[in-house]
Structures are given as structure tokens and as C-alpha cells.
C-alpha atoms as a PDB file:
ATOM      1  CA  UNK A   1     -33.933 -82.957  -4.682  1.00  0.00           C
ATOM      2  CA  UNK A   2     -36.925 -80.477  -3.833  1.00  0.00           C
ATOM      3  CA  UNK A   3     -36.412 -76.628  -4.926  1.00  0.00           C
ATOM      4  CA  UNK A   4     -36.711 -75.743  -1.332  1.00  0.00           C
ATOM      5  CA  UNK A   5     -33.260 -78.010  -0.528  1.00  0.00           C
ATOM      6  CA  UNK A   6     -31.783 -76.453  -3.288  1.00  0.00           C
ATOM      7  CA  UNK A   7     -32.805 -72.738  -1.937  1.00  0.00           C
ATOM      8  CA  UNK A   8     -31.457 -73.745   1.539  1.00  0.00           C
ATOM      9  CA  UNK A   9     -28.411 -75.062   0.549  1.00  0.00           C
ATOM     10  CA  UNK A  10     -28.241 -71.809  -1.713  1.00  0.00           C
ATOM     11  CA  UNK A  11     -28.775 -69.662   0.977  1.00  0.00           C
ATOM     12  CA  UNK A  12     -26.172 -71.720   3.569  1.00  0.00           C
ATOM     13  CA  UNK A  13     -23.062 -71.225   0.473  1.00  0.00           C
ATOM     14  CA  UNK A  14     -24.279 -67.375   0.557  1.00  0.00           C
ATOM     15  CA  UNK A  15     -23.884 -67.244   4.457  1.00  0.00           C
ATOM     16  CA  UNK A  16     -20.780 -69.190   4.102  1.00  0.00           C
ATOM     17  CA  UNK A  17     -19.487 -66.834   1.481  1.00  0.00           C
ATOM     18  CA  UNK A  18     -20.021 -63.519   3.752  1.00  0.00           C
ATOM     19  CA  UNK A  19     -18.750 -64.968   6.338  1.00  0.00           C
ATOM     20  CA  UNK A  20     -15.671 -65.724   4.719  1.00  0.00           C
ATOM     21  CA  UNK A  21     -15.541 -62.214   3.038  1.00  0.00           C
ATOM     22  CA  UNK A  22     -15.684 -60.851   6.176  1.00  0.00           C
ATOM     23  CA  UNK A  23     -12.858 -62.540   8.231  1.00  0.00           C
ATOM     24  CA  UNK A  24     -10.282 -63.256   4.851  1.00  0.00           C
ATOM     25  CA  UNK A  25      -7.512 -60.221   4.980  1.00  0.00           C
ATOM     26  CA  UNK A  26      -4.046 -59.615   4.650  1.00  0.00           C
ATOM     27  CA  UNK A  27      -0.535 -59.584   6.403  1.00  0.00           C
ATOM     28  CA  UNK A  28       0.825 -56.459   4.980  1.00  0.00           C
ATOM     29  CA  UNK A  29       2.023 -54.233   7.786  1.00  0.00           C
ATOM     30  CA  UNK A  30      -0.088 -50.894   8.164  1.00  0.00           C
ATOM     31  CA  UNK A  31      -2.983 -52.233   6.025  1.00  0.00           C
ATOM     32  CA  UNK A  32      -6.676 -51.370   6.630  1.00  0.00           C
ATOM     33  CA  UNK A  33      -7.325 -54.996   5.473  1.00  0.00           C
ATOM     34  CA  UNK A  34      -5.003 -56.594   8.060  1.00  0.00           C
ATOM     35  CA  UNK A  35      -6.740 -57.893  10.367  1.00  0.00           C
ATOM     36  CA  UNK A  36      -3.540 -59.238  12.655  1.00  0.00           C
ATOM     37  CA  UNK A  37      -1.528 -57.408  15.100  1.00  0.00           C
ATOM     38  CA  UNK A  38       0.481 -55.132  12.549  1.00  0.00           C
ATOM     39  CA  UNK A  39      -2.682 -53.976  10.420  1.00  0.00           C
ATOM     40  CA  UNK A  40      -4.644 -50.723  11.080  1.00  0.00           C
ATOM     41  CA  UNK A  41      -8.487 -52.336  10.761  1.00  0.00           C
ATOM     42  CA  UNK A  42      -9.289 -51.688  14.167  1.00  0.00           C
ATOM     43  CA  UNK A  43      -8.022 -48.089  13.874  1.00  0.00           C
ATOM     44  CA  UNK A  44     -10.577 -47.604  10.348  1.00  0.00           C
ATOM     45  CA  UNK A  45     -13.107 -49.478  11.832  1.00  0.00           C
ATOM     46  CA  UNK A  46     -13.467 -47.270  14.582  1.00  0.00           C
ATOM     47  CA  UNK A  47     -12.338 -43.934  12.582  1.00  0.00           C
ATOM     48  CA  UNK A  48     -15.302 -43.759  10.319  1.00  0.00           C
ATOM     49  CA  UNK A  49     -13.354 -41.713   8.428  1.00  0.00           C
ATOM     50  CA  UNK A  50     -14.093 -40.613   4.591  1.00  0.00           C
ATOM     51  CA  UNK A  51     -11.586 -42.062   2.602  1.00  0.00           C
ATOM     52  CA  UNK A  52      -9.868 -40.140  -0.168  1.00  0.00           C
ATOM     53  CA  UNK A  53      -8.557 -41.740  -3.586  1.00  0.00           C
ATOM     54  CA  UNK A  54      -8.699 -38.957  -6.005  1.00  0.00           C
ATOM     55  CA  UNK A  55      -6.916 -35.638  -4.977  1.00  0.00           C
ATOM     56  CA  UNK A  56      -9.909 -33.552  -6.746  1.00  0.00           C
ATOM     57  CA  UNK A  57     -12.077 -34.262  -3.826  1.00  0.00           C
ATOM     58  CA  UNK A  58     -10.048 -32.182  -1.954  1.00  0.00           C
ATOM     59  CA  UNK A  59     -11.114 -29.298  -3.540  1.00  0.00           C
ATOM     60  CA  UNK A  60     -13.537 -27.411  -1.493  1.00  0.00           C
ATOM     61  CA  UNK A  61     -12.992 -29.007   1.958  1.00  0.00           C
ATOM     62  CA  UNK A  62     -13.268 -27.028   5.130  1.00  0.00           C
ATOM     63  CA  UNK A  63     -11.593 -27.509   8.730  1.00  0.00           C
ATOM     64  CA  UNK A  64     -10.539 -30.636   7.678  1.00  0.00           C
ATOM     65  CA  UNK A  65      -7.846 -33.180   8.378  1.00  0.00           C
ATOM     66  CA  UNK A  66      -6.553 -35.237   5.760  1.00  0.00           C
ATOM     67  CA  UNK A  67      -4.221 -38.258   7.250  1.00  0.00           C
ATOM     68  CA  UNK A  68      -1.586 -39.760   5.749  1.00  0.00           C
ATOM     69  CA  UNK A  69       0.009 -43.337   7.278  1.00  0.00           C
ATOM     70  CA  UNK A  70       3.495 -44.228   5.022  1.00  0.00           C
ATOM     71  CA  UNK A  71       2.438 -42.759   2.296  1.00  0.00           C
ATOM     72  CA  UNK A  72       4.838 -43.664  -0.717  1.00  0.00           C
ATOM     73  CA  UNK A  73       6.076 -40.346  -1.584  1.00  0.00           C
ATOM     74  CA  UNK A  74       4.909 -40.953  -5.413  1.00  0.00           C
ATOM     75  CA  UNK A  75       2.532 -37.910  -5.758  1.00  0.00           C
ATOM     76  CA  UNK A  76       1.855 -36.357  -8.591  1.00  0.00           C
ATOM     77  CA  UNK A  77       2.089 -32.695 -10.235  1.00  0.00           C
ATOM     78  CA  UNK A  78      -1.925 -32.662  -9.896  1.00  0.00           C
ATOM     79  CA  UNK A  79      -2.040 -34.201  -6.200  1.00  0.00           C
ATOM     80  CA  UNK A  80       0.441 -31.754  -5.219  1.00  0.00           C
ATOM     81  CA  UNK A  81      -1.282 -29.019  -6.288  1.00  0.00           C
ATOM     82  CA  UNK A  82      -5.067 -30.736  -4.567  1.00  0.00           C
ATOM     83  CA  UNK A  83      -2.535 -30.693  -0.999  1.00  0.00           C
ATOM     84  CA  UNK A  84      -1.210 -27.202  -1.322  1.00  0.00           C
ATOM     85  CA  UNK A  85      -4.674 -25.894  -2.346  1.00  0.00           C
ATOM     86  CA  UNK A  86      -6.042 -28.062   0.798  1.00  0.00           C
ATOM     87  CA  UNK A  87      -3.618 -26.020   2.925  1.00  0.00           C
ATOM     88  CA  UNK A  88      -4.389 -22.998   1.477  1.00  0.00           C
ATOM     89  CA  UNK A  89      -8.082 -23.641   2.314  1.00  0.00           C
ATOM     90  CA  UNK A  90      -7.253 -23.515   5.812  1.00  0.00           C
ATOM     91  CA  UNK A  91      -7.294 -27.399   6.205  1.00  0.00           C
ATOM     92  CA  UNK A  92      -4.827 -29.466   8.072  1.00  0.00           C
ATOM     93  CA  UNK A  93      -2.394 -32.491   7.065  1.00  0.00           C
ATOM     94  CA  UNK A  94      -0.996 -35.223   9.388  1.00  0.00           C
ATOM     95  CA  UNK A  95       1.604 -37.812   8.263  1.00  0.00           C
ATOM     96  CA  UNK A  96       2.802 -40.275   9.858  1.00  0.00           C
ATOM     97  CA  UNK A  97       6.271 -41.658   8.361  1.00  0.00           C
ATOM     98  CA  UNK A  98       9.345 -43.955   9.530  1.00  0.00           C
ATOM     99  CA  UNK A  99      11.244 -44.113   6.569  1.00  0.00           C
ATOM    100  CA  UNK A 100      11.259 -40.336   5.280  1.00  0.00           C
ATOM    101  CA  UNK A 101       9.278 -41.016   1.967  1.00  0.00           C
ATOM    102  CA  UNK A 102       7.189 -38.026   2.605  1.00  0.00           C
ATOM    103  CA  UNK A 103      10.545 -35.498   2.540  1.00  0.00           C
ATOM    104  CA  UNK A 104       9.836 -34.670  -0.938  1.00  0.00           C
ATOM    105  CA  UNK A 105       6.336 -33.965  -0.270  1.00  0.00           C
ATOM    106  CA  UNK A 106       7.246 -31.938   3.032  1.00  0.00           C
ATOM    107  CA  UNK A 107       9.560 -29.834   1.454  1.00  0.00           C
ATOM    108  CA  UNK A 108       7.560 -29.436  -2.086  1.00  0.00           C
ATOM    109  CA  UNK A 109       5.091 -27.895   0.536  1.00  0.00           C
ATOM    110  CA  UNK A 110       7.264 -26.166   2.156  1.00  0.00           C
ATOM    111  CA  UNK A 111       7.176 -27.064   5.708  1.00  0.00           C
ATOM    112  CA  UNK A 112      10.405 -27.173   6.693  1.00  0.00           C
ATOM    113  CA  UNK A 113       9.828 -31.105   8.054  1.00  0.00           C
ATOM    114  CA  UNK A 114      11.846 -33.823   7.705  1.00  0.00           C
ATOM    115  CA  UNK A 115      12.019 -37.485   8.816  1.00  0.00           C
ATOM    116  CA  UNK A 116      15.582 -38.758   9.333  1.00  0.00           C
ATOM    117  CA  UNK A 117      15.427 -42.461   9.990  1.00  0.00           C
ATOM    118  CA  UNK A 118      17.047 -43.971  12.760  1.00  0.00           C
ATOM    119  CA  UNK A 119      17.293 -46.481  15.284  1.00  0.00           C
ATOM    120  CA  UNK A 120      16.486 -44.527  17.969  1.00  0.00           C
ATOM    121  CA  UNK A 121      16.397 -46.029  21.521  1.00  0.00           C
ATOM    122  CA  UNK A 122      16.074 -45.392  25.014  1.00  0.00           C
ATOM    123  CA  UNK A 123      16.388 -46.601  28.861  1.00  0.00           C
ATOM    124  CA  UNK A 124      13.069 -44.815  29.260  1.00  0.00           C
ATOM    125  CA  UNK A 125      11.203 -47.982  27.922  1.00  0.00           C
ATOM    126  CA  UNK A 126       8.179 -50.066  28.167  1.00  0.00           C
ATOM    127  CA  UNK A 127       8.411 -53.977  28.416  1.00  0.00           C
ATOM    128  CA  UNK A 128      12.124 -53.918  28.843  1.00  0.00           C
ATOM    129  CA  UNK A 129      12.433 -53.312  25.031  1.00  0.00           C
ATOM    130  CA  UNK A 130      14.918 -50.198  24.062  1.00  0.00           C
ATOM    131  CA  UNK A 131      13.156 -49.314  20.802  1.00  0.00           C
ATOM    132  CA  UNK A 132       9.853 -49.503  22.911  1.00  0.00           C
ATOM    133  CA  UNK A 133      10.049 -46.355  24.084  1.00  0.00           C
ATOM    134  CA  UNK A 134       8.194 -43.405  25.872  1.00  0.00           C
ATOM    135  CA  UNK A 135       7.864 -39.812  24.706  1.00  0.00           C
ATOM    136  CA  UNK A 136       6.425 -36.738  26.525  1.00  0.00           C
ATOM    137  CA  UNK A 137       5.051 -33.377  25.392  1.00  0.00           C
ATOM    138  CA  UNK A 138       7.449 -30.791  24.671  1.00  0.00           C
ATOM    139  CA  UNK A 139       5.359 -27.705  23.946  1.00  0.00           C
ATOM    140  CA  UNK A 140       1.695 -27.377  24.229  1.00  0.00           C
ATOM    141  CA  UNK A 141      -0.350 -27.777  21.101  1.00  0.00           C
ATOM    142  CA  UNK A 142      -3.953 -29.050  20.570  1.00  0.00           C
ATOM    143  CA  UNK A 143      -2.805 -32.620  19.841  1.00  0.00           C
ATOM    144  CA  UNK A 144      -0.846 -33.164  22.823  1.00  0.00           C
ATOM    145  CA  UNK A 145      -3.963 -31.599  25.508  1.00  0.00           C
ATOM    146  CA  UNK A 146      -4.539 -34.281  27.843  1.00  0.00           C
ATOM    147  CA  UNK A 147      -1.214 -36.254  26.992  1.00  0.00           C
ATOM    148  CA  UNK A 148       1.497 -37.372  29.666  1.00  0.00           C
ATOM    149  CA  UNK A 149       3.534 -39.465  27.627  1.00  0.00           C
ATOM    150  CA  UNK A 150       3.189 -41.941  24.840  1.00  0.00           C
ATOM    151  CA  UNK A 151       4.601 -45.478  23.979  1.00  0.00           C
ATOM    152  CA  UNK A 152       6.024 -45.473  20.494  1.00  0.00           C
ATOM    153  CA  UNK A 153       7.382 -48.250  18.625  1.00  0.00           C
ATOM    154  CA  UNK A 154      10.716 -47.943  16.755  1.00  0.00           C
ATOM    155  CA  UNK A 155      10.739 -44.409  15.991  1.00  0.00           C
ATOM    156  CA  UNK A 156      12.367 -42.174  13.645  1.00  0.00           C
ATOM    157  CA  UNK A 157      13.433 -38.996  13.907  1.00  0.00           C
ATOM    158  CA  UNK A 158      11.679 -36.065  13.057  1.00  0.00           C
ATOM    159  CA  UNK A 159      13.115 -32.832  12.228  1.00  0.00           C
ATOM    160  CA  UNK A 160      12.624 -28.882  11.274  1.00  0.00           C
ATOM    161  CA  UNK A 161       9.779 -27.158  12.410  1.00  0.00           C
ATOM    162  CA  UNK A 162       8.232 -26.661  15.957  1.00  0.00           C
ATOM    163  CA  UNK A 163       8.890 -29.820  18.094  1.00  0.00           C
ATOM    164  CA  UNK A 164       6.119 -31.232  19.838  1.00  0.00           C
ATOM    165  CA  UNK A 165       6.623 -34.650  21.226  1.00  0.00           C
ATOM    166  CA  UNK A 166      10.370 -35.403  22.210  1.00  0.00           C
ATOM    167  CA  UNK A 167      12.071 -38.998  23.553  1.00  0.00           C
ATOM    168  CA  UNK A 168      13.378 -38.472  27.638  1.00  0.00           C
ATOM    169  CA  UNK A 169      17.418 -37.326  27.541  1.00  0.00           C
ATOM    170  CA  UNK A 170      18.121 -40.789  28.118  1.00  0.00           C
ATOM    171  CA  UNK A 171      17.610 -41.699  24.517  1.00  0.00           C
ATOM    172  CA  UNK A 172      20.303 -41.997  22.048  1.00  0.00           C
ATOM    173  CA  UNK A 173      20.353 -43.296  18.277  1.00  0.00           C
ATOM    174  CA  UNK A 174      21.872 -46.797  18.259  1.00  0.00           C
ATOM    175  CA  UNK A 175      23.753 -46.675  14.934  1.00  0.00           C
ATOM    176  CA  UNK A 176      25.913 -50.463  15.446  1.00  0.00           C
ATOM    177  CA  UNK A 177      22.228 -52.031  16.575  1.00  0.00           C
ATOM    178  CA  UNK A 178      23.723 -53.338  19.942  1.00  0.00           C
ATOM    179  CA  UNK A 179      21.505 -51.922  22.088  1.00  0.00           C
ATOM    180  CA  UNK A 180      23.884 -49.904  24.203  1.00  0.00           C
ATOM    181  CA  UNK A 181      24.451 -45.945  24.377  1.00  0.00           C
ATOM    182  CA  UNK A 182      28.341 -46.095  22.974  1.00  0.00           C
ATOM    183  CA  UNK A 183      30.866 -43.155  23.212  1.00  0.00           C
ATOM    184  CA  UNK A 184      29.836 -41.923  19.600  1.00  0.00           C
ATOM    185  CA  UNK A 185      26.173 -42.385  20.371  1.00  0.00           C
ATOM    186  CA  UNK A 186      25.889 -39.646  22.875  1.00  0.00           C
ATOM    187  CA  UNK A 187      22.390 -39.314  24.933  1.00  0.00           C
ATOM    188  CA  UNK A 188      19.449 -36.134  24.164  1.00  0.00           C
ATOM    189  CA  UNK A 189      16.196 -35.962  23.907  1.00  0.00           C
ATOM    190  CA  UNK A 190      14.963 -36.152  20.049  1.00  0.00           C
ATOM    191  CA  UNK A 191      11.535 -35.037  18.863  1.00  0.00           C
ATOM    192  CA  UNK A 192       9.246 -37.427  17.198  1.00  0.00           C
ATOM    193  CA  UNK A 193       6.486 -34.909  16.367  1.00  0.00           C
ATOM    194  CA  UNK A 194       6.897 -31.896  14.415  1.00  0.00           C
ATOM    195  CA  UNK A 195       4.492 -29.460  13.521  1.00  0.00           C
ATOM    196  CA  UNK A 196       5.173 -26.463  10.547  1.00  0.00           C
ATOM    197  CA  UNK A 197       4.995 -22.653  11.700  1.00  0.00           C
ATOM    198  CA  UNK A 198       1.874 -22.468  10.280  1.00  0.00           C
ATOM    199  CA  UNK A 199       0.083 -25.215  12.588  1.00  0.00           C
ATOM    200  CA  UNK A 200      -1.016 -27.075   9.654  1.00  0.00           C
ATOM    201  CA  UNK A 201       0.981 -29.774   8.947  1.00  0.00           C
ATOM    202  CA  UNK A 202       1.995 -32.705  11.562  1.00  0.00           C
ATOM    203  CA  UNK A 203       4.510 -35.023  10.889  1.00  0.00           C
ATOM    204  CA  UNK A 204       5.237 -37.991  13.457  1.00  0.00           C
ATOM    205  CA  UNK A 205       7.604 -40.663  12.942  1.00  0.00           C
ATOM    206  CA  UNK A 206       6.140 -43.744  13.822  1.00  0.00           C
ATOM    207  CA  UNK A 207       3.209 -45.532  12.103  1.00  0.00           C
ATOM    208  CA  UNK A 208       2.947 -47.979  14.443  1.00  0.00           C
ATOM    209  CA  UNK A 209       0.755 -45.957  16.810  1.00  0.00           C
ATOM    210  CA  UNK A 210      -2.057 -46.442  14.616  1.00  0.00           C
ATOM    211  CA  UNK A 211      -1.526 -50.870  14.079  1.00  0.00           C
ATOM    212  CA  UNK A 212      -3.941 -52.904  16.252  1.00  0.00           C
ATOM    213  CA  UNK A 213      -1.741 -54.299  18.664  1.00  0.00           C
ATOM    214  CA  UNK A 214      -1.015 -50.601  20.272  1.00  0.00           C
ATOM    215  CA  UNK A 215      -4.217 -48.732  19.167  1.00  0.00           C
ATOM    216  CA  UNK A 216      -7.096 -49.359  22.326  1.00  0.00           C
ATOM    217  CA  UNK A 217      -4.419 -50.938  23.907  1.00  0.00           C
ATOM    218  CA  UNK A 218      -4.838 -49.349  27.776  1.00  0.00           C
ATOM    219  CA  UNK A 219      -1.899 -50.241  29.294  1.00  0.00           C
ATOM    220  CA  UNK A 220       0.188 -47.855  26.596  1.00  0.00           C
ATOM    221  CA  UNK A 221       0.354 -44.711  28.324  1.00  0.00           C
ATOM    222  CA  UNK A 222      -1.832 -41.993  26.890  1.00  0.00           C
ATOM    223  CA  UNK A 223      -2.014 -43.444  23.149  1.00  0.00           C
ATOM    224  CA  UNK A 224      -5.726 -43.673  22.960  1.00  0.00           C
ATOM    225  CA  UNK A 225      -5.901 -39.689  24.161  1.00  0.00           C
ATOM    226  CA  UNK A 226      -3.297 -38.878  21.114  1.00  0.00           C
ATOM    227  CA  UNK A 227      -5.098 -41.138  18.349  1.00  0.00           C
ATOM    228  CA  UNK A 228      -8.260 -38.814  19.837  1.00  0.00           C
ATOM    229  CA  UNK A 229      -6.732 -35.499  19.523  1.00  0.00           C
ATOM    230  CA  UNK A 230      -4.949 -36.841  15.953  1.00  0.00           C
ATOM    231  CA  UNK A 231      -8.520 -37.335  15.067  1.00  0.00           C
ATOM    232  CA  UNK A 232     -10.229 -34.135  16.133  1.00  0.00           C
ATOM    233  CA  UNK A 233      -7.648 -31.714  14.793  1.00  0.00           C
ATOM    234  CA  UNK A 234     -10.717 -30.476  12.411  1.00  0.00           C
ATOM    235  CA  UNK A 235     -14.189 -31.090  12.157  1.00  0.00           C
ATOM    236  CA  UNK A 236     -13.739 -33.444   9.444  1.00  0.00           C
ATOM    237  CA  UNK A 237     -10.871 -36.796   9.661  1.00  0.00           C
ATOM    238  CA  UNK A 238     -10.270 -37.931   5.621  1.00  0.00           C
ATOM    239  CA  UNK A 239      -7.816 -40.525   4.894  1.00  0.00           C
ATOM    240  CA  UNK A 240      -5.726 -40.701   2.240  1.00  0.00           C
ATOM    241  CA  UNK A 241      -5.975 -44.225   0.406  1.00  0.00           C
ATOM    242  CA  UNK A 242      -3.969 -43.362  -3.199  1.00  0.00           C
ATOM    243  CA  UNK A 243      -0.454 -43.475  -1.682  1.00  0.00           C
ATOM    244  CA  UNK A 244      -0.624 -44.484   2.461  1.00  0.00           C
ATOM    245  CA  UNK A 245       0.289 -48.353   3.495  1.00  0.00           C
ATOM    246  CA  UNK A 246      -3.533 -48.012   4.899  1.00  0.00           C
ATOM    247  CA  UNK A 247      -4.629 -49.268   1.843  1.00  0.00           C
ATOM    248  CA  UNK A 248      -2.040 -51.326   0.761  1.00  0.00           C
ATOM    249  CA  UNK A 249      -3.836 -55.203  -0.418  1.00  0.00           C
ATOM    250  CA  UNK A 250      -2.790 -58.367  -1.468  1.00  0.00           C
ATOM    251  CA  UNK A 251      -4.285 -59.638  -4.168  1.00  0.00           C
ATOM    252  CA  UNK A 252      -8.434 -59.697  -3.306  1.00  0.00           C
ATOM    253  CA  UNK A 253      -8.542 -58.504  -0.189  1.00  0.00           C
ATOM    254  CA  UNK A 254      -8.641 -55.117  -1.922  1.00  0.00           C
ATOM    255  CA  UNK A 255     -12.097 -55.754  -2.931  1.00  0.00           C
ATOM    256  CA  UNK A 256     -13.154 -58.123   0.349  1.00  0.00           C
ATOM    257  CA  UNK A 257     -11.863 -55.077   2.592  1.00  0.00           C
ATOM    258  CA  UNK A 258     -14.696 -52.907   0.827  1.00  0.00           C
ATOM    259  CA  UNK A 259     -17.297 -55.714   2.092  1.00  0.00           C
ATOM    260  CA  UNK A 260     -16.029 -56.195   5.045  1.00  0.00           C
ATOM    261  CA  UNK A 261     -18.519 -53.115   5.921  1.00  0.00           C
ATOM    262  CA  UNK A 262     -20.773 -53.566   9.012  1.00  0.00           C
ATOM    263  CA  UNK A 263     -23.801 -51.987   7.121  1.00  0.00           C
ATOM    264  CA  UNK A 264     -22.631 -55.300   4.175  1.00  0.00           C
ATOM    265  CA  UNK A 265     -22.606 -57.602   6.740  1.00  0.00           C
ATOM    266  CA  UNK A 266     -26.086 -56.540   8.545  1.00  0.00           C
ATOM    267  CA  UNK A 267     -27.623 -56.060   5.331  1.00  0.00           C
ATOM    268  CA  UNK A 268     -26.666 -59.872   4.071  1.00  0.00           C
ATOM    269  CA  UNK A 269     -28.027 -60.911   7.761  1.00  0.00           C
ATOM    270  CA  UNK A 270     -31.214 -59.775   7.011  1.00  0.00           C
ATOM    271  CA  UNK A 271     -31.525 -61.144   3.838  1.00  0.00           C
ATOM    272  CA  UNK A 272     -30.453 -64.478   4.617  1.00  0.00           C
ATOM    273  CA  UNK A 273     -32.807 -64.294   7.651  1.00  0.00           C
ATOM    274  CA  UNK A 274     -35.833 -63.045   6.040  1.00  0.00           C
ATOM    275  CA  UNK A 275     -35.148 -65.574   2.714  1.00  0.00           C
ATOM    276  CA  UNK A 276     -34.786 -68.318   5.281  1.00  0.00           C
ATOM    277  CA  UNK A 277     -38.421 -67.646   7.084  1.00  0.00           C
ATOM    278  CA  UNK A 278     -40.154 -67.530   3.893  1.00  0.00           C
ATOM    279  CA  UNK A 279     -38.843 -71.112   3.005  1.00  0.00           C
ATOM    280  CA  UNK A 280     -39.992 -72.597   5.766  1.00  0.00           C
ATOM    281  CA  UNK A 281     -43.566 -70.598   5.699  1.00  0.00           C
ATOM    282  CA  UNK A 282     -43.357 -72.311   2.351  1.00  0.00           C
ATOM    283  CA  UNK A 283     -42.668 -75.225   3.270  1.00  0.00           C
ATOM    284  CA  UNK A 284     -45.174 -75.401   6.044  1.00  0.00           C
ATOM    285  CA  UNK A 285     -48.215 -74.748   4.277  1.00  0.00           C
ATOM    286  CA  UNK A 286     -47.355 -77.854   1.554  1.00  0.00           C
END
């Protein structure tokens, strides 16, 4: 076989390789590396967001927001202390949590927030699903400007604090799962965004307003005006990517979600492209 075969068929297992590094992911719900309806990749891809690993870069930051999507509520004495002197900085912190593993963490802080998980339904719905359901503004704040209403996804509850974002009054939590408002499940509107006195910490309690089957997703109310204002609560969007389900990976796709970069993928283009035209320059003047 002549080198320049080899090269060629050298350079068609590197294209084949990128490609493959670029469309391989995960299933893990919330994931930056899931690619399917329940990951987050579209909402990263889009955020281009600096992503934060170790707490210490946190020292220093200004009019910042640092966002947190189910994080694991496994922080540290030395991350705690990077968050409260991130508050103290004047910075801002927005978690988003279903399952109430950031109550330690709220109250370490001292917020006052809570997330008390629930099934919580309503006849105020989209698609004819109950635990689809829509929640308005309840008292003006930067992150609701702009906002009617918003479909959320099997929500929690969220508690303490200044309520910003509550269910309609026909909303009730359905404890037995059957889908109906029973005598001991009485209706009222619940908040699903809090906010602390302070205005710097926001907790909502759904994480599914960030996967890609609701994020760009028109038809959802005003969720792609919220995921804006989320986003420009500060001059600066950082992600956290030590303890949030963001960056939860399965086995390599850890280390393919790093390549899956569009300045990796342009940059192999070009490579390919340009080692390509010299083979057959090559080859043409033989």
C-alpha cells in the first residue's frame, strides 16, 4: 500500500473519531453531556458560561452569578466558606432543586430557604398533564421582568423567604398520587421561587426548566424570557460543576463532553481539510 493510502485512511479514522466524540453522550437526567430530551447540553451550549470546579476561584468575583442545577448538598467546610465569601462580595447565587438537597446549604447560609418536596399539581396545566403546570409572578423582581407565566415540570415546593413565582389557587399537593384534589388535599397557590431578604440568593424548585426538551421550546409560555433573566442576574453567569447534576457523566463522556467544544470540532475540520489538500497536491505532482 502507498504512504499516501495509508495517510488517507489515517486521516478518514481521525474524522471518524471526532465525529464520534462529538455526538457519543449520556442518559443521565440534568447532564451537560446528555444530549437527549432530559439533558441540559442545549442550555450550556448556548450559556457560554465559565464553569466552576474549585470553590477558590470564587474568590475575587464581582456582580456575578454562580448557578447551581441539583447540586448534591455534599459541600465542604472550604466551599462553604468560597459561597459565603461570594455573597459577601456582593455576588449572587441561584439554585435550582427538586429534592431539597441544598437545605443544608440554604440554611448554613442563612437564607431562610427551603425546598419541601412534593407532588404538587394543578388544573391550571399544559398538555392535559396535572404535574405540567403553569406559574405566574407573584411580586416583581428582576428575574420575573417580562414574565406572564411559566410551564414547570413536576415542581417542588419552595419555602421561607420572599416568594416570587407562585402555582394558580387551583393547585394542590397530591399526596395519594391519584391525580385528584381530595378533601385532605385542600387547593392554594404555592410558590416555586424564593428569593432571601437580601436579593441574593434564588432558589426554584424545578430543574427541569433548564433540560432540552423545555429550554427554546416556544410554545412553553415565557420560559425562554426566565432562562434570560436567570442568566443576566449579574454581569457574569458561572456554573457550578463540583456538586450540580450539570456535570454529572457516565463513564467517558466526562472527558468526550470537554471535546465536544465547537472551537474542537472547527479546529479538527481544518486540520483534516488542510492535511487532506496537501495529499492530493502530493499526489498530483508524482
Amino acid at each position: 500500500m502507498r504512504s499516501w493510502h495509508i495517510a488517507f485512511f489515517g486521516l478518514l479514522i481521525l474524522a471518524l473519531l471526532v465525529a464520534d466524540v462529538h455526538f457519543s453522550g449520556n442518559d443521565t437526567e440534568f447532564s451537560h453531556y446528555n444530549y437527549n430530551w432530559n439533558g441540559t447540553s442545549q442550555f450550556y451550549d448556548d450559556a457560554g458560561s465559565k464553569i466552576i470546579t474549585d470553590y477558590s476561584n470564587l474568590y475575587g468575583r464581582k456582580n456575578s452569578t454562580l448557578l447551581m442545577i441539583e447540586p448534591d448538598g455534599k459541600f465542604t467546610s472550604s466551599e462553604i466558606t468560597a459561597l459565603m465569601r461570594f455573597l459577601r462580595d456582593g455576588n449572587k447565587i441561584f439554585i435550582s432543586d427538586e429534592p431539597g438537597n441544598s437545605n443544608t446549604l440554604l440554611g448554613i447560609l442563612g437564607t431562610g430557604l427551603s425546598v419541601t418536596p412534593g407532588n404538587l399539581s394543578s388544573a391550571d396545566m399544559e398538555y392535559n398533564n396535572k404535574r405540567f403546570i403553569i406559574c405566574y409572578p407573584y411580586k416583581e423582581d428582576g428575574i420575573t421582568a417580562g414574565v406572564e407565566s411559566v410551564a414547570l415540570n413536576s415542581p417542588s415546593v419552595a419555602e421561607g423567604g420572599i416568594s416570587l413565582m407562585r402555582s394558580s389557587f387551583l393547585s394542590w399537593i397530591d399526596t395519594n398520587g391519584n391525580g385528584k384534589a381530595d378533601a385532605t388535599e385542600p387547593l392554594g397557590k404555592r410558590s416555586v421561587m424564593v428569593r432571601d431578604e437580601a436579593g441574593q440568593v434564588y432558589l426554584l424548585s424545578d430543574s427541569s426548566l433548564f433540560i432540552n426538551r423545555m429550554y427554546g421550546y416556544k410554545r412553553l409560555r415565557d420560559n425562554d424570557r426566565f432562562i434570560q433573566n436567570i442568566m443576566g442576574l449579574s454581569d457574569n453567569l458561572l456554573v457550578e460543576y463540583r456538586h450540580s447534576a450539570a456535570a454529572s457523566a457516565d463513564g467517558l463522556s466526562g472527558i468526550l463532553g470537554a471535546l465536544k467544544s465547537t472551537d474542537f470540532i472547527k479546529i479538527s475540520v481544518i486540520i483534516i481539510v488542510t492535511l487532506l489538500t496537501i495529499l492530493a497536491l502530493a499526489r498530483k505532482e508524482k
